[in-house]
C-alpha atoms as a PDB file:
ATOM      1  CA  UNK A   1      54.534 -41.238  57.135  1.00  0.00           C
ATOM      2  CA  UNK A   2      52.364 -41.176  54.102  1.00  0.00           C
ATOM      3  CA  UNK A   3      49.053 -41.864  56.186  1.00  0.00           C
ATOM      4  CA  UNK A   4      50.267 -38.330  57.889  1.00  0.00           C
ATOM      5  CA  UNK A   5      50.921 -36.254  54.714  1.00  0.00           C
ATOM      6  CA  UNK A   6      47.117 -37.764  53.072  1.00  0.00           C
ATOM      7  CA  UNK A   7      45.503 -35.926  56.056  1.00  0.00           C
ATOM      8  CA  UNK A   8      47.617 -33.269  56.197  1.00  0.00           C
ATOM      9  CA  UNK A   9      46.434 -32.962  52.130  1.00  0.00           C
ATOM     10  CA  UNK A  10      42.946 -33.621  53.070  1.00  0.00           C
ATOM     11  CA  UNK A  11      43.072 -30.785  56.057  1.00  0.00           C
ATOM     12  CA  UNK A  12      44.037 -27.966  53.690  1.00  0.00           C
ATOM     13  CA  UNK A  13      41.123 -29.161  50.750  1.00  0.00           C
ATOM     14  CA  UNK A  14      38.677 -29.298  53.881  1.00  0.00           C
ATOM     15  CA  UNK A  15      39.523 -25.536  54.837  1.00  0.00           C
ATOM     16  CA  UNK A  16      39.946 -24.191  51.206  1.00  0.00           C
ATOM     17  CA  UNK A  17      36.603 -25.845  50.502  1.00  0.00           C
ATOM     18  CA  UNK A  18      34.893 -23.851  53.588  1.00  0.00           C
ATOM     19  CA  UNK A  19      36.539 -20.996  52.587  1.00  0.00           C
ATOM     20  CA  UNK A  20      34.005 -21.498  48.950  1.00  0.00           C
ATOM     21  CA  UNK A  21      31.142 -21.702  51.532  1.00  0.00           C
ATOM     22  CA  UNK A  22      31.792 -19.131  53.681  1.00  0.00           C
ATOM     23  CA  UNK A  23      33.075 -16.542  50.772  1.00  0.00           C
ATOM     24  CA  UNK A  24      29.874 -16.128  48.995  1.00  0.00           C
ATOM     25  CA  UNK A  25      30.432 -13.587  45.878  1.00  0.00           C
ATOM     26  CA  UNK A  26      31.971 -10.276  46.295  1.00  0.00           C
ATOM     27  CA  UNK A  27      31.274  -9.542  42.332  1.00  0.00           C
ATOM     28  CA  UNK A  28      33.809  -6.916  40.614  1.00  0.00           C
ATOM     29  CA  UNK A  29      31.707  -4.387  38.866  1.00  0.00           C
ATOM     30  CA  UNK A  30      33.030  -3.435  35.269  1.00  0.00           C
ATOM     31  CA  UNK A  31      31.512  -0.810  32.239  1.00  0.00           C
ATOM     32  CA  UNK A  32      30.593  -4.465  30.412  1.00  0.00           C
ATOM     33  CA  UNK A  33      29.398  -6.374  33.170  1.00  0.00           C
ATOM     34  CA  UNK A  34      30.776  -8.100  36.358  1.00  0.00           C
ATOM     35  CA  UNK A  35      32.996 -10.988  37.230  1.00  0.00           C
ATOM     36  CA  UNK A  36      33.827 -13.369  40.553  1.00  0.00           C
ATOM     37  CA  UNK A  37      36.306 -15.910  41.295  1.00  0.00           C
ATOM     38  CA  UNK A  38      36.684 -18.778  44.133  1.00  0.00           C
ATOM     39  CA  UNK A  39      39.368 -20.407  44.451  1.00  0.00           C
ATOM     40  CA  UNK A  40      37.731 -23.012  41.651  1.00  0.00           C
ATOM     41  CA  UNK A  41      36.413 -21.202  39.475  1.00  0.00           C
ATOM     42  CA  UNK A  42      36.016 -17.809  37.527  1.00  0.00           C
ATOM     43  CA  UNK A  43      32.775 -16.252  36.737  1.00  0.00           C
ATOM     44  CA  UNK A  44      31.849 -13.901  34.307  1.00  0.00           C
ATOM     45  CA  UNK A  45      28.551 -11.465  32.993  1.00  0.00           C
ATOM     46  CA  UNK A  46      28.832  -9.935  30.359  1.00  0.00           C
ATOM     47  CA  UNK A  47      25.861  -6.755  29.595  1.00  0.00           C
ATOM     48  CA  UNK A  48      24.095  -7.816  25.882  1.00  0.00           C
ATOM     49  CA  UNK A  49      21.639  -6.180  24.284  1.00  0.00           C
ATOM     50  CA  UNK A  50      18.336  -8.175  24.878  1.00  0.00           C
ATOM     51  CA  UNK A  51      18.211  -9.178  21.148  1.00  0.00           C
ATOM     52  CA  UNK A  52      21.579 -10.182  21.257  1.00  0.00           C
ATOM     53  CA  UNK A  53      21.890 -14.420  19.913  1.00  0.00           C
ATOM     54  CA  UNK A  54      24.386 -16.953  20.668  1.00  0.00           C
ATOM     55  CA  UNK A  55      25.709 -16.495  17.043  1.00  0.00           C
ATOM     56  CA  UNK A  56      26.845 -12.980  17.425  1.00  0.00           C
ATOM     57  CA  UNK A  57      29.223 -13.742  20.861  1.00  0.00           C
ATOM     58  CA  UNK A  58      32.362 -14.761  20.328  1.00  0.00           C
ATOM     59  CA  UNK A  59      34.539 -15.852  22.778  1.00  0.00           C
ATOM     60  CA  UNK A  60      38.118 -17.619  23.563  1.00  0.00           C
ATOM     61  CA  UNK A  61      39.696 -19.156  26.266  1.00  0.00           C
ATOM     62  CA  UNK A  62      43.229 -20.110  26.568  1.00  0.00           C
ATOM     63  CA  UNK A  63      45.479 -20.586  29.293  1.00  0.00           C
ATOM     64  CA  UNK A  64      47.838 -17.009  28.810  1.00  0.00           C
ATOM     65  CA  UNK A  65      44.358 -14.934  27.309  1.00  0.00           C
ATOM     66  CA  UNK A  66      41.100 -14.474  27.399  1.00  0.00           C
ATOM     67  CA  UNK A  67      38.769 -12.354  24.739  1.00  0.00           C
ATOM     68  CA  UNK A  68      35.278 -11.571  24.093  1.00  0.00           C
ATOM     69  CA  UNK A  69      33.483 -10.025  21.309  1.00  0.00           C
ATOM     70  CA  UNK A  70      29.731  -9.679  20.422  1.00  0.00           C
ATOM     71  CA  UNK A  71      28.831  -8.608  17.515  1.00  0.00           C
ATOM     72  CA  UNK A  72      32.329  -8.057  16.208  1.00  0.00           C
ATOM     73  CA  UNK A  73      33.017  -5.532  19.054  1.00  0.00           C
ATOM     74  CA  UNK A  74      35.648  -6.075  21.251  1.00  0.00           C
ATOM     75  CA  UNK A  75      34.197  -6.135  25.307  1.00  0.00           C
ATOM     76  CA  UNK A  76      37.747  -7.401  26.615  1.00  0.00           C
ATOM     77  CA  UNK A  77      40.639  -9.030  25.741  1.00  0.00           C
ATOM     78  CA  UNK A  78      43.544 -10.118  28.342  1.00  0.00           C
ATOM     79  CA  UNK A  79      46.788 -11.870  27.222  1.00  0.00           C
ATOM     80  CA  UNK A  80      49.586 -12.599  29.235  1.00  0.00           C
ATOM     81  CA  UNK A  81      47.985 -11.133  32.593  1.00  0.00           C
ATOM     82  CA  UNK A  82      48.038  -7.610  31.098  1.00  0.00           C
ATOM     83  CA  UNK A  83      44.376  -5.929  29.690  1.00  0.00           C
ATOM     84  CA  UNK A  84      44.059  -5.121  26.395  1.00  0.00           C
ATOM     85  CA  UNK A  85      40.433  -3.209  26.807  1.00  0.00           C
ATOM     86  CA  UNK A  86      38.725  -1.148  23.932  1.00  0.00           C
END
């Protein structure tokens, strides 16, 4: 019984995988950049201006928000699954 249920595990990790593969991105196109997701990951671009330095970005991740500034200005910030844009 447990030999059956490992394979049945490893079936459904085999086709979620090859749904990565086959996927490719399908990007969602916002005013401050873009974002993508698979099923393992999230990806996001933020626009910056080209002088823009790693000092001046600030950004947190925590499992109910998300928020991202640069330069002190707001780009996004979601908490709780609900957008809190300015």
């Amino acid at each position: 019984m447990v030999n059956t249920e490992v394979k049945k595990n490893t079936t459904l990790e085999a086709k979620m995988s090859d749904f990565d593969d086959r996927s490719g991105i399908i990007a969602c196109t916002t005013p401050w950049g873009r974002w993508w997701q698979t099923i393992d990951d999230v990806t996001v671009e933020v626009n910056v201006r080209d002088a823009c330095k790693a000092k001046e970005i600030q950004c947190s991740i925590t499992p109910n928000s998300l928020s991202l500034a640069v330069s002190g200005s707001t780009v996004f910030k979601v908490a709780n699954n609900k957008p809190l844009l300015t």
